[in-house]
C-alpha atoms as a PDB file:
ATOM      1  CA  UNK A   1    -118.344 162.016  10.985  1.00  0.00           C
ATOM      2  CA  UNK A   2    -118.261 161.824  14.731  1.00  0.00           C
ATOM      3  CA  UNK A   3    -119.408 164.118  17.335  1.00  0.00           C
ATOM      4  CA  UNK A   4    -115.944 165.152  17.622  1.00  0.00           C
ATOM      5  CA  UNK A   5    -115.459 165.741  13.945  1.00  0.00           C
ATOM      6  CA  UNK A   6    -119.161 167.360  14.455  1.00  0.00           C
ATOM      7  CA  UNK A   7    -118.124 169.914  17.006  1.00  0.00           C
ATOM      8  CA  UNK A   8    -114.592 170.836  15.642  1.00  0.00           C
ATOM      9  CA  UNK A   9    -116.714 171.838  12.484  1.00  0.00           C
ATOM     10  CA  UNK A  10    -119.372 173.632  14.884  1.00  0.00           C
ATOM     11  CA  UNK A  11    -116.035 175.688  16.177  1.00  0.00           C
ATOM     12  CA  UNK A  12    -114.846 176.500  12.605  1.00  0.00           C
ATOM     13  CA  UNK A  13    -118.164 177.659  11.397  1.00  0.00           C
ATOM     14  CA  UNK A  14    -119.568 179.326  14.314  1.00  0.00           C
ATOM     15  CA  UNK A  15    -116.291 181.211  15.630  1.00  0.00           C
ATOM     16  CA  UNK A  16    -116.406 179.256  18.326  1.00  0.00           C
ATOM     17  CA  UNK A  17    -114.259 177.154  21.002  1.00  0.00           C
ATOM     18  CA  UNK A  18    -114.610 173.604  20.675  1.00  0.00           C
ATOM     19  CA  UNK A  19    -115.192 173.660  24.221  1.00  0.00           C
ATOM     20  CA  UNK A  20    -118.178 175.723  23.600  1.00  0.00           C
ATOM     21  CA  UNK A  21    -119.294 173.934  20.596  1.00  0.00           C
ATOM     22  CA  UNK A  22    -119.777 170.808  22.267  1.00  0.00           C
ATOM     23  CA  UNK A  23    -121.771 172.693  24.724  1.00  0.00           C
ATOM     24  CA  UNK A  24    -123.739 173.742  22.325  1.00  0.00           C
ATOM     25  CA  UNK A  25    -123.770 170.437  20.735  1.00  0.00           C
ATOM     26  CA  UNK A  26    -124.782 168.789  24.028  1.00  0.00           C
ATOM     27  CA  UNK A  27    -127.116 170.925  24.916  1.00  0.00           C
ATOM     28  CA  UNK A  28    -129.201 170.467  21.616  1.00  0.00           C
ATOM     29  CA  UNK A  29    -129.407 166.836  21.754  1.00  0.00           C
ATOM     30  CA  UNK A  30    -130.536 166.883  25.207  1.00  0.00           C
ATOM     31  CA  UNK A  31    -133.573 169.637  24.289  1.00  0.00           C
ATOM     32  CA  UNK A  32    -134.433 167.186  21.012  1.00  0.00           C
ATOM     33  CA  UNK A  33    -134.301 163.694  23.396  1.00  0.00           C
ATOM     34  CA  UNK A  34    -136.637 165.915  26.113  1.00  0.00           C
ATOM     35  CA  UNK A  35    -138.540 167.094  23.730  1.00  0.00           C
ATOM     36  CA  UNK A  36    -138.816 163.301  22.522  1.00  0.00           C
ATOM     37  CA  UNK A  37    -139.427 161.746  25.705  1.00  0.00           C
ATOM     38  CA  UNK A  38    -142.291 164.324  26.854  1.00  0.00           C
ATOM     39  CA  UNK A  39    -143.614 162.907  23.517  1.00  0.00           C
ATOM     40  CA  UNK A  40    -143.383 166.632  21.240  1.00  0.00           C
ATOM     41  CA  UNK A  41    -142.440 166.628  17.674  1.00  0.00           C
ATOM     42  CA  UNK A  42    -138.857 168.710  16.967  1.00  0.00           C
ATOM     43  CA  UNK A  43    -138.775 170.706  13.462  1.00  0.00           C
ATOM     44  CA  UNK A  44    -136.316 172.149  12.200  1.00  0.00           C
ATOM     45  CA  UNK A  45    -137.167 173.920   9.286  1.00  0.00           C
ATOM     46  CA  UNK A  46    -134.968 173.092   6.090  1.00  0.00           C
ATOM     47  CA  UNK A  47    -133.757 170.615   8.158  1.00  0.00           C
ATOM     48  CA  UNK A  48    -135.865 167.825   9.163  1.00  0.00           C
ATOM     49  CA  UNK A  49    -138.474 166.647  11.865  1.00  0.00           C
ATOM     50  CA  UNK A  50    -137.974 164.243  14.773  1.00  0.00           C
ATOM     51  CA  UNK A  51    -140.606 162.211  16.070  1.00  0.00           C
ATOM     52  CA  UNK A  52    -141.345 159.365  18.034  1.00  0.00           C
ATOM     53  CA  UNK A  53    -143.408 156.329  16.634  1.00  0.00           C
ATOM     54  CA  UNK A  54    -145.193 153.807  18.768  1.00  0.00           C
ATOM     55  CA  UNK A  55    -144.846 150.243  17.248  1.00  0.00           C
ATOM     56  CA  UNK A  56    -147.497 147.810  18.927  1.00  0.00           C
ATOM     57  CA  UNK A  57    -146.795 144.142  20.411  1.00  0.00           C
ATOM     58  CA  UNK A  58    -146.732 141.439  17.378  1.00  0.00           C
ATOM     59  CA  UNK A  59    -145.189 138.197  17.566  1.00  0.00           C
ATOM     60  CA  UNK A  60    -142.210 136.873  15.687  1.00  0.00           C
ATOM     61  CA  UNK A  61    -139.878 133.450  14.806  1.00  0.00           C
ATOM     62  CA  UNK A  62    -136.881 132.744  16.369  1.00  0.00           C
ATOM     63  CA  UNK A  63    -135.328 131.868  13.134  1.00  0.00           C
ATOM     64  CA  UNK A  64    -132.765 129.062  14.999  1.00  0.00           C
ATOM     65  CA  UNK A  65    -135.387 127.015  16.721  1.00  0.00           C
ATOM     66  CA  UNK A  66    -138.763 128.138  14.446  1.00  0.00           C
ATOM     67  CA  UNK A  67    -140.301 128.699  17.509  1.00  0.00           C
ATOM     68  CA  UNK A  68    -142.842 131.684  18.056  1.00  0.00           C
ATOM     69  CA  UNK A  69    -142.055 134.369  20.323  1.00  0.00           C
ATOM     70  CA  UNK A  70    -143.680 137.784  21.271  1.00  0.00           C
ATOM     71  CA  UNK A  71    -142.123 141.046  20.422  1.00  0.00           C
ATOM     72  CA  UNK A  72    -142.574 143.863  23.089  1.00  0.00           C
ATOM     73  CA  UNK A  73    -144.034 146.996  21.624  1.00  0.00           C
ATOM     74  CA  UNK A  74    -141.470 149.986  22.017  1.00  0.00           C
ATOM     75  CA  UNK A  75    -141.443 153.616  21.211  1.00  0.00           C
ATOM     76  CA  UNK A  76    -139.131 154.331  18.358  1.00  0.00           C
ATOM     77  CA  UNK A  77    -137.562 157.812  17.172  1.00  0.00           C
ATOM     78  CA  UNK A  78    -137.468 158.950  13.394  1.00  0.00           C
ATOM     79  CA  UNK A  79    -136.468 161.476  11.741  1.00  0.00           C
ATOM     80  CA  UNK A  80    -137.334 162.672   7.885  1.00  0.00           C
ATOM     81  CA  UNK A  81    -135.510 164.506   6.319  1.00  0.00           C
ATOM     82  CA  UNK A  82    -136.639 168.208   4.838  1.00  0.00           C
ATOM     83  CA  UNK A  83    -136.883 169.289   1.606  1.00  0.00           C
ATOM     84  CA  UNK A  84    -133.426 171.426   2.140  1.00  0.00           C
ATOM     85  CA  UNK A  85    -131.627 169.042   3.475  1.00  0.00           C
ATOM     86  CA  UNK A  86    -132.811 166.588   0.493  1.00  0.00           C
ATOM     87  CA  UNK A  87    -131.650 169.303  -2.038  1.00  0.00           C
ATOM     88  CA  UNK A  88    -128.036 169.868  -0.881  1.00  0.00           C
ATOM     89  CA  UNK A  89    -127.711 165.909  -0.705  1.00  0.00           C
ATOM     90  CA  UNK A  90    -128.600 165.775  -4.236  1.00  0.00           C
END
């Protein structure tokens, strides 16, 4: 599914536009990638949780020419599931 597969079934569900949907839509992955950035947790109960994970610095092999080379450390987001979400999957 795409986002535009995701908001057409926002419209159906919610008795909404699709115009408004993707509002909506938009407007709840910026608060989550904020909410992110500033460095917060997002949970959404039944749902799941988004977080961001530091990974540090380590080196690595460029595995054409063997040769070492260092690995930058970056902030990562994940997300885990919920127990709900798990269920209905099942």
């Amino acid at each position: 599914m795409n986002k535009t597969e995701l908001t057409k079934a926002i419209a159906a569900q919610a008795g909404l536009t699709q115009v408004d949907a993707k509002k909506a839509l938009d407007a709840t992955i910026a608060a989550i990638t904020k909410a992110l950035k500033d460095g917060d947790k997002v949970a959404l109960i039944g749902f799941g949780t988004f977080a961001v994970s530091e990974r540090p610095a380590r080196q690595g092999i460029n595995p054409q020419t063997k040769a070492v080379i260092k690995i930058a450390a970056k902030k990562q987001a994940k997300f885990k599931a919920g127990a709900e979400l798990e269920a209905a999957i099942q």
